[in-house]
PDB file of N, CA and C in Angstrom:
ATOM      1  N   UNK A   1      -3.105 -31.595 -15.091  1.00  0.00           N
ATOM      2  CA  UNK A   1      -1.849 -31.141 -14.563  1.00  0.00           C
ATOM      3  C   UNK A   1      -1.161 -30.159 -15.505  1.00  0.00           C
ATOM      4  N   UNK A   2      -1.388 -30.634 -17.095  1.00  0.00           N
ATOM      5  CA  UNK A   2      -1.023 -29.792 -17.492  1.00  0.00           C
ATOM      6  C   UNK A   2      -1.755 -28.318 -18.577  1.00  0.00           C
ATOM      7  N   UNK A   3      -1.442 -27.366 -18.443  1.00  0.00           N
ATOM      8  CA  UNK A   3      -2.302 -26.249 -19.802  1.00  0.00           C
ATOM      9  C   UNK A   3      -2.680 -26.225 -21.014  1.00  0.00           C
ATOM     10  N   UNK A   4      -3.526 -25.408 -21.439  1.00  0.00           N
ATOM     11  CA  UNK A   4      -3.323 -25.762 -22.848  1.00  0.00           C
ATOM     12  C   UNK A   4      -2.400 -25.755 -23.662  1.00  0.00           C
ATOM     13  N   UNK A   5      -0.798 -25.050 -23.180  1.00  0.00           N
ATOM     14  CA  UNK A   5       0.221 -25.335 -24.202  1.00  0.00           C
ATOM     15  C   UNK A   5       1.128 -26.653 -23.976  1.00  0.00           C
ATOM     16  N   UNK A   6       0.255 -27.483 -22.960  1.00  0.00           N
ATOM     17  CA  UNK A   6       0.849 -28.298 -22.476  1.00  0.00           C
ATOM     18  C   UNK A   6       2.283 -28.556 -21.281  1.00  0.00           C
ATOM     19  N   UNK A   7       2.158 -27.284 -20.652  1.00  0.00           N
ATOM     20  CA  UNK A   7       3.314 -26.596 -19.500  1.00  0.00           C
ATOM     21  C   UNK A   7       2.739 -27.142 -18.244  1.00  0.00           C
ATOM     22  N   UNK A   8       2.980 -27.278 -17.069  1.00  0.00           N
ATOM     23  CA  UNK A   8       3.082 -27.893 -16.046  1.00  0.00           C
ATOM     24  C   UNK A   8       2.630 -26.869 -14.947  1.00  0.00           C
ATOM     25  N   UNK A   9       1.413 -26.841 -14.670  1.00  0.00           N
ATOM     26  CA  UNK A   9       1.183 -25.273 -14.394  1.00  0.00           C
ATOM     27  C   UNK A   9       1.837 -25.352 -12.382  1.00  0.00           C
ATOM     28  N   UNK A  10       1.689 -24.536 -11.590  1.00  0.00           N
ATOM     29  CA  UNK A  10       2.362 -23.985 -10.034  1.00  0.00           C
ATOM     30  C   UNK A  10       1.992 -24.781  -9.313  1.00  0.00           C
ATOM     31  N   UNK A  11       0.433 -24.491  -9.581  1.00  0.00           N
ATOM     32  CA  UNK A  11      -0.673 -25.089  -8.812  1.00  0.00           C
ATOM     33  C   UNK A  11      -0.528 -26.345  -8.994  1.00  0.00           C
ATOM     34  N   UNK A  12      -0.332 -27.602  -9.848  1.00  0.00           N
ATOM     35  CA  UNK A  12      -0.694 -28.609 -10.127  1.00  0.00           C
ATOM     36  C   UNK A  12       0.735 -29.017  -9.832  1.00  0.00           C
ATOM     37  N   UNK A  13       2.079 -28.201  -9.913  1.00  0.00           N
ATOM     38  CA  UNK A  13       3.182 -28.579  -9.481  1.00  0.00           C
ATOM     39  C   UNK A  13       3.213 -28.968  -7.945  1.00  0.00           C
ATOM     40  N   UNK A  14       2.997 -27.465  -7.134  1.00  0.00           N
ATOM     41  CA  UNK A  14       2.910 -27.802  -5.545  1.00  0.00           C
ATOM     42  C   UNK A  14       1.983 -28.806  -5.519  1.00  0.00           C
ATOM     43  N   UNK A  15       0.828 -29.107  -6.109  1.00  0.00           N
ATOM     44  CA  UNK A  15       0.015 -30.263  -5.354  1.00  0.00           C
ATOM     45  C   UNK A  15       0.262 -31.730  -5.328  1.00  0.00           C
ATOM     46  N   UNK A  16       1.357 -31.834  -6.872  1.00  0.00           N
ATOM     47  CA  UNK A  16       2.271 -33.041  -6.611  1.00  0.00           C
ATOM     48  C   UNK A  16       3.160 -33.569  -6.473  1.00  0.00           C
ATOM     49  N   UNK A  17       4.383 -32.250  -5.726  1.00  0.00           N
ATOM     50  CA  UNK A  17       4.777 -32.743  -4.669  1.00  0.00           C
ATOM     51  C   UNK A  17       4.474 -33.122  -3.081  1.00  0.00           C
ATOM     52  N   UNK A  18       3.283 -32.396  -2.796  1.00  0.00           N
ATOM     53  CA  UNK A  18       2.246 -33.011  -1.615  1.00  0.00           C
ATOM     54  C   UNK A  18       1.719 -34.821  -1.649  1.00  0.00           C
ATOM     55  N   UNK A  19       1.487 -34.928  -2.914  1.00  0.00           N
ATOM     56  CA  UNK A  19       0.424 -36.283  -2.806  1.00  0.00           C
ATOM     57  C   UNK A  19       1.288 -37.335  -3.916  1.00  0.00           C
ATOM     58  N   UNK A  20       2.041 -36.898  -4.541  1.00  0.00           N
ATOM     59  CA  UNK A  20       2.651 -37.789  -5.973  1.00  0.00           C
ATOM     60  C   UNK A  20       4.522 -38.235  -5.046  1.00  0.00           C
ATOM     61  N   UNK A  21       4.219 -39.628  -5.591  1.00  0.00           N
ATOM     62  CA  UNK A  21       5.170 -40.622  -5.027  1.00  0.00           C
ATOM     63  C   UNK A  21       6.583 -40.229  -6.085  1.00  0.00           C
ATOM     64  N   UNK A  22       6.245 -39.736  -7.522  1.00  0.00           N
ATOM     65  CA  UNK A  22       7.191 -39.384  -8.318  1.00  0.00           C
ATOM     66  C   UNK A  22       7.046 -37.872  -8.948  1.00  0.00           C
ATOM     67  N   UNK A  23       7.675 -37.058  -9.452  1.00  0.00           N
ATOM     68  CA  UNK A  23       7.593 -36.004  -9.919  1.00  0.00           C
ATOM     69  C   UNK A  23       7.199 -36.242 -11.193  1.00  0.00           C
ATOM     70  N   UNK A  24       5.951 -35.218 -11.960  1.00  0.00           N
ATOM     71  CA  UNK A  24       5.807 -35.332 -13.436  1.00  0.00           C
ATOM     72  C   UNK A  24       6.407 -35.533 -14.558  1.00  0.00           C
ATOM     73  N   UNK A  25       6.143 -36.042 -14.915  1.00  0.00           N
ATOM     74  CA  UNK A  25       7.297 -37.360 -15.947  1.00  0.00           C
ATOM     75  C   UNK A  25       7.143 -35.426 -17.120  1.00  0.00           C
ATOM     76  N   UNK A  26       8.362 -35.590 -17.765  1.00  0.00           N
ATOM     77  CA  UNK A  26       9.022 -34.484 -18.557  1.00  0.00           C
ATOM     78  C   UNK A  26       9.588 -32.964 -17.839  1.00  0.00           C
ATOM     79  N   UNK A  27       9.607 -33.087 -16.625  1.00  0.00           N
ATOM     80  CA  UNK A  27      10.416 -31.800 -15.790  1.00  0.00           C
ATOM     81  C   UNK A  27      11.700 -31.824 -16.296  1.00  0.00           C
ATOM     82  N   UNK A  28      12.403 -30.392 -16.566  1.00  0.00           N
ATOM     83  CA  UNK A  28      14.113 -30.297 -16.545  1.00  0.00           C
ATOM     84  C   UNK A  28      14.668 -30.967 -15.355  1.00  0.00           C
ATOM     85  N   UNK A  29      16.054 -31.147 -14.956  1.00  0.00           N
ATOM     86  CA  UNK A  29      16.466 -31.506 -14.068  1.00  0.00           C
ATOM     87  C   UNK A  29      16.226 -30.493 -13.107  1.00  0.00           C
ATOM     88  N   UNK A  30      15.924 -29.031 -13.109  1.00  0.00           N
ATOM     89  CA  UNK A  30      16.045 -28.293 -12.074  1.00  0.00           C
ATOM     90  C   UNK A  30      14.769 -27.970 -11.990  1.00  0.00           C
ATOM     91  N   UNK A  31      13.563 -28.252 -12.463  1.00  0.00           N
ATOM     92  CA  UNK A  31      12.371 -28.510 -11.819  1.00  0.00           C
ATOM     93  C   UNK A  31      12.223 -29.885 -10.968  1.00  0.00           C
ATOM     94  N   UNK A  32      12.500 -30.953 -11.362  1.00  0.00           N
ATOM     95  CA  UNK A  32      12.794 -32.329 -10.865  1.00  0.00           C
ATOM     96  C   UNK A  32      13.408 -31.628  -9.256  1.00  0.00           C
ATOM     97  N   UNK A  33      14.596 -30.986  -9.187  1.00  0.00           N
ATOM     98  CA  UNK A  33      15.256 -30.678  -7.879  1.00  0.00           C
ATOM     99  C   UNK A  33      14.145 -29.930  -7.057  1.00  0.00           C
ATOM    100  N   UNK A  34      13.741 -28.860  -7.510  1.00  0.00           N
ATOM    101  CA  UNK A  34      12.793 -28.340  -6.935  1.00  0.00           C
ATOM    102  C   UNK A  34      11.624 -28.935  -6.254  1.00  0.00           C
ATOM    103  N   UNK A  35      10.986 -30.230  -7.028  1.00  0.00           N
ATOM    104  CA  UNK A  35      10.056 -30.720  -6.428  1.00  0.00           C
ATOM    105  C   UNK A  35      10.216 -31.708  -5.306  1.00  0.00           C
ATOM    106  N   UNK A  36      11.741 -32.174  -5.935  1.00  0.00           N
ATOM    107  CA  UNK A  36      12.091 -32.998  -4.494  1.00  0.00           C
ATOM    108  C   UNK A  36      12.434 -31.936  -3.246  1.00  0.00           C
ATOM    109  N   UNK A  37      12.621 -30.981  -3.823  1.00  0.00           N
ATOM    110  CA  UNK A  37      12.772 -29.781  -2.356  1.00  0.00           C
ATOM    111  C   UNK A  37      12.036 -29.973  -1.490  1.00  0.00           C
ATOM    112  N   UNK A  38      10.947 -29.330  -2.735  1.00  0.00           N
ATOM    113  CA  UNK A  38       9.212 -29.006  -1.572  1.00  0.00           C
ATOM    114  C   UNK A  38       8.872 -30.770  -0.829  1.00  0.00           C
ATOM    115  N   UNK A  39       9.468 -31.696  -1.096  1.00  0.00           N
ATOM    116  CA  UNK A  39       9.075 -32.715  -0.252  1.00  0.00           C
ATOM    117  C   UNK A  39      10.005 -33.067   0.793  1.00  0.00           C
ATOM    118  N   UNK A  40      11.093 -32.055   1.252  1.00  0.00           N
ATOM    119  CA  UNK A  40      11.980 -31.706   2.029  1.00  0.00           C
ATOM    120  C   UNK A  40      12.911 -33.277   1.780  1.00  0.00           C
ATOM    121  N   UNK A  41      13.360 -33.529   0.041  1.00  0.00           N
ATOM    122  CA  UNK A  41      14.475 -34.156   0.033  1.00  0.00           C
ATOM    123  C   UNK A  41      15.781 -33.917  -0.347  1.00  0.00           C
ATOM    124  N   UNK A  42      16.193 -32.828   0.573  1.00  0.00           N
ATOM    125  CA  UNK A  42      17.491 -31.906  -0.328  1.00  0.00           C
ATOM    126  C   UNK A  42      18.529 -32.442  -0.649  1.00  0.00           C
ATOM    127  N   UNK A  43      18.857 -33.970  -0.631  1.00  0.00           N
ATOM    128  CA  UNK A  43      19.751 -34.563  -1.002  1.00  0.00           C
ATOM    129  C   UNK A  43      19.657 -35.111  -2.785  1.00  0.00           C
ATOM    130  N   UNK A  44      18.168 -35.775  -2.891  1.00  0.00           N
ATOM    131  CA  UNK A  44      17.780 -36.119  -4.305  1.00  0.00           C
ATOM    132  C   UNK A  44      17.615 -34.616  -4.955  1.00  0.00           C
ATOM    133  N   UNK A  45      17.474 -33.473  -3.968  1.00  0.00           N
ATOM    134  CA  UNK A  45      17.603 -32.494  -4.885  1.00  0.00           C
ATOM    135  C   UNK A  45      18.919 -31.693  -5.302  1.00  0.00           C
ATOM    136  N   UNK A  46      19.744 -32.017  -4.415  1.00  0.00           N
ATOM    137  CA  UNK A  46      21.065 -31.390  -4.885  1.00  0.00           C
ATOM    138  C   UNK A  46      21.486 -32.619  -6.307  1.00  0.00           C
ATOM    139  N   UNK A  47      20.717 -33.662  -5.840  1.00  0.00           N
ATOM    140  CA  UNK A  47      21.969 -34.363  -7.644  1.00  0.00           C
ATOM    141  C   UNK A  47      21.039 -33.730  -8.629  1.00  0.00           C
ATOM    142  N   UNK A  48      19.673 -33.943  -8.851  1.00  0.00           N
ATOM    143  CA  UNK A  48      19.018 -33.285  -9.581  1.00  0.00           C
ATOM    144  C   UNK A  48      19.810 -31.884  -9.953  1.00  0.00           C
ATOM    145  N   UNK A  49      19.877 -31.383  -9.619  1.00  0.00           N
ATOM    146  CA  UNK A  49      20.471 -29.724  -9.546  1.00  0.00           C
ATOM    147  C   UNK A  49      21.427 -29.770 -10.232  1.00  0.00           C
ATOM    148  N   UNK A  50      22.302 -30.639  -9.793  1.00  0.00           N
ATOM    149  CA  UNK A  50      24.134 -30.801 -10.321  1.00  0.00           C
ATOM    150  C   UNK A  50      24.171 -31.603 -11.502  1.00  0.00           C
ATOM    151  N   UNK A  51      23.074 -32.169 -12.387  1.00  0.00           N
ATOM    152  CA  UNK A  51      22.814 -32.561 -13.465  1.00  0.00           C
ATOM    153  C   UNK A  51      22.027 -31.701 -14.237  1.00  0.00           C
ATOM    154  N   UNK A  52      21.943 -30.788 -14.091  1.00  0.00           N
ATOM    155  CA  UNK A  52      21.616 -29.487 -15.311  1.00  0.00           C
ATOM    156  C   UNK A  52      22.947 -28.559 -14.719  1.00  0.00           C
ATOM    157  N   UNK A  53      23.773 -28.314 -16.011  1.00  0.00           N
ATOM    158  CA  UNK A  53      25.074 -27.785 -15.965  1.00  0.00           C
ATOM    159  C   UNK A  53      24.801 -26.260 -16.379  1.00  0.00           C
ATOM    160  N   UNK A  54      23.535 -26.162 -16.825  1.00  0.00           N
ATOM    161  CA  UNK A  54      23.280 -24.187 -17.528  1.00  0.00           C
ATOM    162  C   UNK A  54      22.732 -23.900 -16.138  1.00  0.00           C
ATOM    163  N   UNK A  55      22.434 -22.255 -16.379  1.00  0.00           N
ATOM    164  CA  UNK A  55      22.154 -21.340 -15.610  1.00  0.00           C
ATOM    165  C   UNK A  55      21.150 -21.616 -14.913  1.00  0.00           C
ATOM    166  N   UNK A  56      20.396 -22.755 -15.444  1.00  0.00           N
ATOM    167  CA  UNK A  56      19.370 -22.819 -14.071  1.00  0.00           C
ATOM    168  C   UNK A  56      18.771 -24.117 -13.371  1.00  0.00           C
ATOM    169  N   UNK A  57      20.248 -25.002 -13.701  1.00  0.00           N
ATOM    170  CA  UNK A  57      20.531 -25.932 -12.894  1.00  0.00           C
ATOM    171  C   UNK A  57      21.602 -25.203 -11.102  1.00  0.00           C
ATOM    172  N   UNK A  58      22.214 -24.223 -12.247  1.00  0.00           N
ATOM    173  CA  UNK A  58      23.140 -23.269 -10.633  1.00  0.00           C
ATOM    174  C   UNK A  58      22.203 -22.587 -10.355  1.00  0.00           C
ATOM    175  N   UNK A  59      20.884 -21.940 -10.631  1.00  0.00           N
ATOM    176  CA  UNK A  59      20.474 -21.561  -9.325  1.00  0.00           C
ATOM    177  C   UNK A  59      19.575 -21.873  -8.834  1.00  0.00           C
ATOM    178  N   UNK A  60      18.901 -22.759  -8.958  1.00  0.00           N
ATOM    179  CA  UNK A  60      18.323 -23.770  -8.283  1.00  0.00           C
ATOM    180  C   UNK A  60      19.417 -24.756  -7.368  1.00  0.00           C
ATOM    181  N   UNK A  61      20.625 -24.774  -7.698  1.00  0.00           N
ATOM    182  CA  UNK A  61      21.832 -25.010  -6.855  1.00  0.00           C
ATOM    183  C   UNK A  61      22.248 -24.158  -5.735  1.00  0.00           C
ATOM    184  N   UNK A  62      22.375 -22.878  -6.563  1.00  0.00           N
ATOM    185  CA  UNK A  62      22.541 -22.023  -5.043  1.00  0.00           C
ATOM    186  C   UNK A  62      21.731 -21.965  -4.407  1.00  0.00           C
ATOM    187  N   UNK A  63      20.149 -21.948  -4.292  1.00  0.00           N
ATOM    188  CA  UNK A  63      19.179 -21.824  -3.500  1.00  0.00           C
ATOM    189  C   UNK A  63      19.463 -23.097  -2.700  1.00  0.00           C
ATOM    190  N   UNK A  64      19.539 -24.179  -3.273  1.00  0.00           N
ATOM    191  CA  UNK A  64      19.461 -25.230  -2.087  1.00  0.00           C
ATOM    192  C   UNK A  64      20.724 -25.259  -1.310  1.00  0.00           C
ATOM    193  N   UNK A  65      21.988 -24.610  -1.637  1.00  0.00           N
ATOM    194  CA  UNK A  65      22.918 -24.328  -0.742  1.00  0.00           C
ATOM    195  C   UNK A  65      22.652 -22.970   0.743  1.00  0.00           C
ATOM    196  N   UNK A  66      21.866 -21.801  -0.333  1.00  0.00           N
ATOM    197  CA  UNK A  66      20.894 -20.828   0.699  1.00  0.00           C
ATOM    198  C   UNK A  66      20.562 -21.636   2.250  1.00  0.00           C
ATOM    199  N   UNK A  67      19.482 -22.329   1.098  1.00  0.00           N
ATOM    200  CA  UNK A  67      18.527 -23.252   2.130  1.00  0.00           C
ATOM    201  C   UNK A  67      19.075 -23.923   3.149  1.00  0.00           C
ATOM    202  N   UNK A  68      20.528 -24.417   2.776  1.00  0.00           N
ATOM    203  CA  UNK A  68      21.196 -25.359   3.420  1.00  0.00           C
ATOM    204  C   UNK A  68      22.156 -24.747   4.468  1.00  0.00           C
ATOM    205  N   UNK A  69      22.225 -23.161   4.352  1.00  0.00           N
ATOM    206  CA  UNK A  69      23.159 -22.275   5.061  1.00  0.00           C
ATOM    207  C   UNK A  69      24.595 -21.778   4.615  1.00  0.00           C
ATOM    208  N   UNK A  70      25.093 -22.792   3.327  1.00  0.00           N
ATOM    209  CA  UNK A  70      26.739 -22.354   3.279  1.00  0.00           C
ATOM    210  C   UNK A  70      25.824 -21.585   1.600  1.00  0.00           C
ATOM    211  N   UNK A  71      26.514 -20.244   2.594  1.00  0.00           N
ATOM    212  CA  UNK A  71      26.180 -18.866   1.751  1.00  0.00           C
ATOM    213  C   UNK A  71      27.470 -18.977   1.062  1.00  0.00           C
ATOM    214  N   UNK A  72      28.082 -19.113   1.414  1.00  0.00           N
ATOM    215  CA  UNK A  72      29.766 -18.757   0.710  1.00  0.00           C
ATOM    216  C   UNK A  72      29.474 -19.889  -1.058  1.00  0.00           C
ATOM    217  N   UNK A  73      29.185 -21.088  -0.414  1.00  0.00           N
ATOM    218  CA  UNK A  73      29.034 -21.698  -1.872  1.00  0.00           C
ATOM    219  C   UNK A  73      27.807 -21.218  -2.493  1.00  0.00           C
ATOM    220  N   UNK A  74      26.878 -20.727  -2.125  1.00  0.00           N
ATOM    221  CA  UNK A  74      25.664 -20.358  -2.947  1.00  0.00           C
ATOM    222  C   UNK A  74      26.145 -19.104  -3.703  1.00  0.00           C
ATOM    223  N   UNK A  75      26.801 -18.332  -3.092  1.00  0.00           N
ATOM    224  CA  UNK A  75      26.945 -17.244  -3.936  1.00  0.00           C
ATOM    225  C   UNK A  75      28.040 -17.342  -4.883  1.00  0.00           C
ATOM    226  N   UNK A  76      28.871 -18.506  -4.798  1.00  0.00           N
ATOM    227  CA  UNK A  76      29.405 -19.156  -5.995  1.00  0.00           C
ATOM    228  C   UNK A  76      28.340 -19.746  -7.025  1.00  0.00           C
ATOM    229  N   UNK A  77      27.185 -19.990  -6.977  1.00  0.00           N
ATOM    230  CA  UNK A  77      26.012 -20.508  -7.979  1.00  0.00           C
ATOM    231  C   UNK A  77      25.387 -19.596  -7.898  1.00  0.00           C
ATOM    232  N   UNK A  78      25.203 -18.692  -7.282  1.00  0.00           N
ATOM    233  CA  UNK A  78      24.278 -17.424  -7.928  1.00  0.00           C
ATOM    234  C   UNK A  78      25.248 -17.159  -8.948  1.00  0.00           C
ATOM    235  N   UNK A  79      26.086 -16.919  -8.693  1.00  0.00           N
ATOM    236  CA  UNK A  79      27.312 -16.010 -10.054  1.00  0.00           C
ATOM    237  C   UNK A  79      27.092 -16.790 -11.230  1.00  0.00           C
ATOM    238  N   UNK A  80      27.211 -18.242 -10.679  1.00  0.00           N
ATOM    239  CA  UNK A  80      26.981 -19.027 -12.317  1.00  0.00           C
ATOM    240  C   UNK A  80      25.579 -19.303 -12.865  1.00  0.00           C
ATOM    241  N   UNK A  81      25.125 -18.551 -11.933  1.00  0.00           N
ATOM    242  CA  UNK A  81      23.626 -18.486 -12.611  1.00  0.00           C
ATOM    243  C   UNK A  81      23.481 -17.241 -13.296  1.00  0.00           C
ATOM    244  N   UNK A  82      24.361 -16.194 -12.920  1.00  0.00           N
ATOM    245  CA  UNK A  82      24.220 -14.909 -13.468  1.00  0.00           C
ATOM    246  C   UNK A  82      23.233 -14.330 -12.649  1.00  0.00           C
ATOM    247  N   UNK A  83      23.195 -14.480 -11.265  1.00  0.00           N
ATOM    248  CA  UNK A  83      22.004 -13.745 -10.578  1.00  0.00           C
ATOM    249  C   UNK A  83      22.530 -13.574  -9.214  1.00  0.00           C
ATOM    250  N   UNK A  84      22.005 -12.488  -8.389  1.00  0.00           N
ATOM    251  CA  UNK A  84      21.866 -11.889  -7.344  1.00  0.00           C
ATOM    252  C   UNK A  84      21.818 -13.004  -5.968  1.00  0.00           C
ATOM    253  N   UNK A  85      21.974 -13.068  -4.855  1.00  0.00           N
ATOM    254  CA  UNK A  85      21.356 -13.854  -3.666  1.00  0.00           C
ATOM    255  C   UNK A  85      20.505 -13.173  -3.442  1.00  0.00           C
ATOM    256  N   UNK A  86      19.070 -13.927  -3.101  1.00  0.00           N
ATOM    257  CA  UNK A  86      18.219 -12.879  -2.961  1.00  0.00           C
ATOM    258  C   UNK A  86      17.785 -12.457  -1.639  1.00  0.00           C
ATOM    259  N   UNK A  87      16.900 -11.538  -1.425  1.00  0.00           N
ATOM    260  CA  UNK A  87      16.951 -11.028   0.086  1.00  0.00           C
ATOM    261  C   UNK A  87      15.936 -11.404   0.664  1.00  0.00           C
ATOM    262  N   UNK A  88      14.785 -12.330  -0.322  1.00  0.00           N
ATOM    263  CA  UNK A  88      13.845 -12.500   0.039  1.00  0.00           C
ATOM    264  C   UNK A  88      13.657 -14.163   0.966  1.00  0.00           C
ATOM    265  N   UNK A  89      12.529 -14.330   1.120  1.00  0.00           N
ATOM    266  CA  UNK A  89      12.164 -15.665   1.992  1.00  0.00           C
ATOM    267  C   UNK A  89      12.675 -16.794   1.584  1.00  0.00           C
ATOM    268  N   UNK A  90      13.024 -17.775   1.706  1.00  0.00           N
ATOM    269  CA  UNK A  90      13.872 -19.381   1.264  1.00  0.00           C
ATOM    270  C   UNK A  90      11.945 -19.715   0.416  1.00  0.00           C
ATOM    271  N   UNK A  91      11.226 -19.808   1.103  1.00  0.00           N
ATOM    272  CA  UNK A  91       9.909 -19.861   0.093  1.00  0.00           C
ATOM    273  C   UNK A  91       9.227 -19.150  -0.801  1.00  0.00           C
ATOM    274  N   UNK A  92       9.948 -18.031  -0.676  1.00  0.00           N
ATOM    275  CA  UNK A  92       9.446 -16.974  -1.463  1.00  0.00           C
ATOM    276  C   UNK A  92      10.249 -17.265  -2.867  1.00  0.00           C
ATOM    277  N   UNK A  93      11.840 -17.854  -2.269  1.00  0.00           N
ATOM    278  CA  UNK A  93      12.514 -17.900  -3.575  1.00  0.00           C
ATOM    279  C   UNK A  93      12.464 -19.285  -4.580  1.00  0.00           C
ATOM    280  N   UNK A  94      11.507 -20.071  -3.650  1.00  0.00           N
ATOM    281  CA  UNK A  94      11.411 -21.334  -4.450  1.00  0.00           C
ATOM    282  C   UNK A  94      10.448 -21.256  -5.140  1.00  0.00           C
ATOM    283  N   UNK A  95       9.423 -20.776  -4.864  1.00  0.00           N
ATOM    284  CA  UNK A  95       8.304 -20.195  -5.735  1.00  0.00           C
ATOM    285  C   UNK A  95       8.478 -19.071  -7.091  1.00  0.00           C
ATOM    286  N   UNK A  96       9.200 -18.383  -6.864  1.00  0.00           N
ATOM    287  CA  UNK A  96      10.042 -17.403  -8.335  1.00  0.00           C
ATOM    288  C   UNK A  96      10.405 -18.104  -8.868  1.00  0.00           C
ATOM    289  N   UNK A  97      11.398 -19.238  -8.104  1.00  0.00           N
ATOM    290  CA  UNK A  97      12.654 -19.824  -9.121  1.00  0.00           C
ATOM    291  C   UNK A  97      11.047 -20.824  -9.888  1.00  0.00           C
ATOM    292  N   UNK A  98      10.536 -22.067  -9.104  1.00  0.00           N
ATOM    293  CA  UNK A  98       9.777 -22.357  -9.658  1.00  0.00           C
ATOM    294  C   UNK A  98       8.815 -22.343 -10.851  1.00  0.00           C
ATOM    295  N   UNK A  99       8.224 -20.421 -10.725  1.00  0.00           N
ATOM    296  CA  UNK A  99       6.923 -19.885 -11.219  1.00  0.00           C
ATOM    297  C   UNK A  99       7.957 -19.635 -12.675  1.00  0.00           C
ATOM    298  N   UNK A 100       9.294 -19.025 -12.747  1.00  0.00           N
ATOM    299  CA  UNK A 100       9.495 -18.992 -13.797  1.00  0.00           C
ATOM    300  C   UNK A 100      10.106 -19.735 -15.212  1.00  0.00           C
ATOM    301  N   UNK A 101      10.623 -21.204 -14.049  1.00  0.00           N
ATOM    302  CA  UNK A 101      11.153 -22.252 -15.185  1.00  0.00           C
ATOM    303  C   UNK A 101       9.720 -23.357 -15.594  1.00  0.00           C
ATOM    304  N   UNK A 102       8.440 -22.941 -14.858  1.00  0.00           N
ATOM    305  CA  UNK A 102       7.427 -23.608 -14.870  1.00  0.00           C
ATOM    306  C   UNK A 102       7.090 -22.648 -16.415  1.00  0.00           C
ATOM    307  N   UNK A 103       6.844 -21.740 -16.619  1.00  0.00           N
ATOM    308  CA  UNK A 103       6.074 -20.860 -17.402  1.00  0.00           C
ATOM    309  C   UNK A 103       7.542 -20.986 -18.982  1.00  0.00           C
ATOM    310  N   UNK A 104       8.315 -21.853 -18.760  1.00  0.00           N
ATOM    311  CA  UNK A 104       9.310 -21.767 -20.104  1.00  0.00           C
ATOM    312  C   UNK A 104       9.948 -23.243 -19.858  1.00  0.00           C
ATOM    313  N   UNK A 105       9.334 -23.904 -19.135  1.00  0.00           N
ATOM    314  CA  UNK A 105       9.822 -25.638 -19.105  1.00  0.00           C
ATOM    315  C   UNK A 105       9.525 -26.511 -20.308  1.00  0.00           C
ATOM    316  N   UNK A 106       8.410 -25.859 -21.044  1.00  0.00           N
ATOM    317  CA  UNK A 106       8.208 -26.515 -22.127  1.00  0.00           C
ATOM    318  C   UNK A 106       9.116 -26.628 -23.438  1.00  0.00           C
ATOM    319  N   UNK A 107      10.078 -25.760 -23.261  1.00  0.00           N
ATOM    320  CA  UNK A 107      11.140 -25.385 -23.984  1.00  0.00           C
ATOM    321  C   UNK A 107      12.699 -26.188 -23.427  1.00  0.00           C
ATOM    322  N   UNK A 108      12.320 -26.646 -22.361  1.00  0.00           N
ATOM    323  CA  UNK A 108      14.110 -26.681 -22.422  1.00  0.00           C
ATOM    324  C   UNK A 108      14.468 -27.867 -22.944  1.00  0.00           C
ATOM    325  N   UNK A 109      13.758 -28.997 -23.297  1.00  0.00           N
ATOM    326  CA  UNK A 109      14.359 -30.154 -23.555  1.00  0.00           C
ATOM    327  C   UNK A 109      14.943 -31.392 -23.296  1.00  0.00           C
ATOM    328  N   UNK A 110      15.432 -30.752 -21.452  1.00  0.00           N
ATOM    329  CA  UNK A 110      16.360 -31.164 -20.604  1.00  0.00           C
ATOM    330  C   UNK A 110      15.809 -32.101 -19.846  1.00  0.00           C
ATOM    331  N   UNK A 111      15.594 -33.212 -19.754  1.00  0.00           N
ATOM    332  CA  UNK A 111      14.883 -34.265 -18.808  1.00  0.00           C
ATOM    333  C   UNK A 111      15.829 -34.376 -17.519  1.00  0.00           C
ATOM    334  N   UNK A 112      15.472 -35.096 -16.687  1.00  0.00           N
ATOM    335  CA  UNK A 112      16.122 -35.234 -15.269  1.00  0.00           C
ATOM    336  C   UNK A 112      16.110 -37.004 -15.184  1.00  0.00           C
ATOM    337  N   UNK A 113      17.486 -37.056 -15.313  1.00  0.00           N
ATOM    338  CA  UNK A 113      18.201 -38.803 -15.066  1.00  0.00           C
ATOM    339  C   UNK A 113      17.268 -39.517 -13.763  1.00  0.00           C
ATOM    340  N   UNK A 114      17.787 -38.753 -12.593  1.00  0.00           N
ATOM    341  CA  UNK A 114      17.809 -39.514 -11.257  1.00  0.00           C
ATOM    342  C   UNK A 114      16.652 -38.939 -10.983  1.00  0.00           C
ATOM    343  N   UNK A 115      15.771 -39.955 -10.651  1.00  0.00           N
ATOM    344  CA  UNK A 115      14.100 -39.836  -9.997  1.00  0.00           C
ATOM    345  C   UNK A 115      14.447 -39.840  -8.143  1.00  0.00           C
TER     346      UNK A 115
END
């Protein structure tokens, strides 16, 4: 599941939220949200979300507000994410947001409370 620097690679992410009853033990809180996404639980993923207070707990916040339709509050968490709404697909953007806290998760430190 995981690389040789020991990071949590896309592939091995999407495949366990398909088949895994829990998310990979050491995710930030806003990978944790994300994976409960992809198993369409946007409720365990909004607390996930709202328990990482930096920049990319909000946008992994605004996306699931995107997702959820109230644009007005997402683009209050894009801002506190310091980023754009994007124009692209609701899957297209879970996969960016994903591909890039996957490739620097090994760094943040930040564990996720609520499973």
């Amino acid at each position: 599941m995981r690389n040789d620097l020991g990071m949590v690679t896309f592939d091995a992410f999407r495949a366990s939220a398909r088949a895994d009853a829990e998310p990979p033990a050491g995710l930030s809180c806003a990978l944790t949200a994300l994976w409960y996404d992809a198993r369409s639980d946007w409720a365990r993923a909004h607390d996930c979300a709202q328990e990482d207070p930096g920049r990319d707990g909000s946008w992994v916040h605004a996306y699931l507000h995107r997702k959820e339709g109230d644009l007005a509050n997402a683009r209050g968490w894009y801002a506190r994410a310091g980023r754009q709404m994007p124009e692209d697909s609701l899957l297209g953007e879970w996969e960016a947001i994903t591909r890039e806290l996957l490739g620097r998760d090994g760094d943040s430190g930040v564990g996720c409370l609520s499973p």
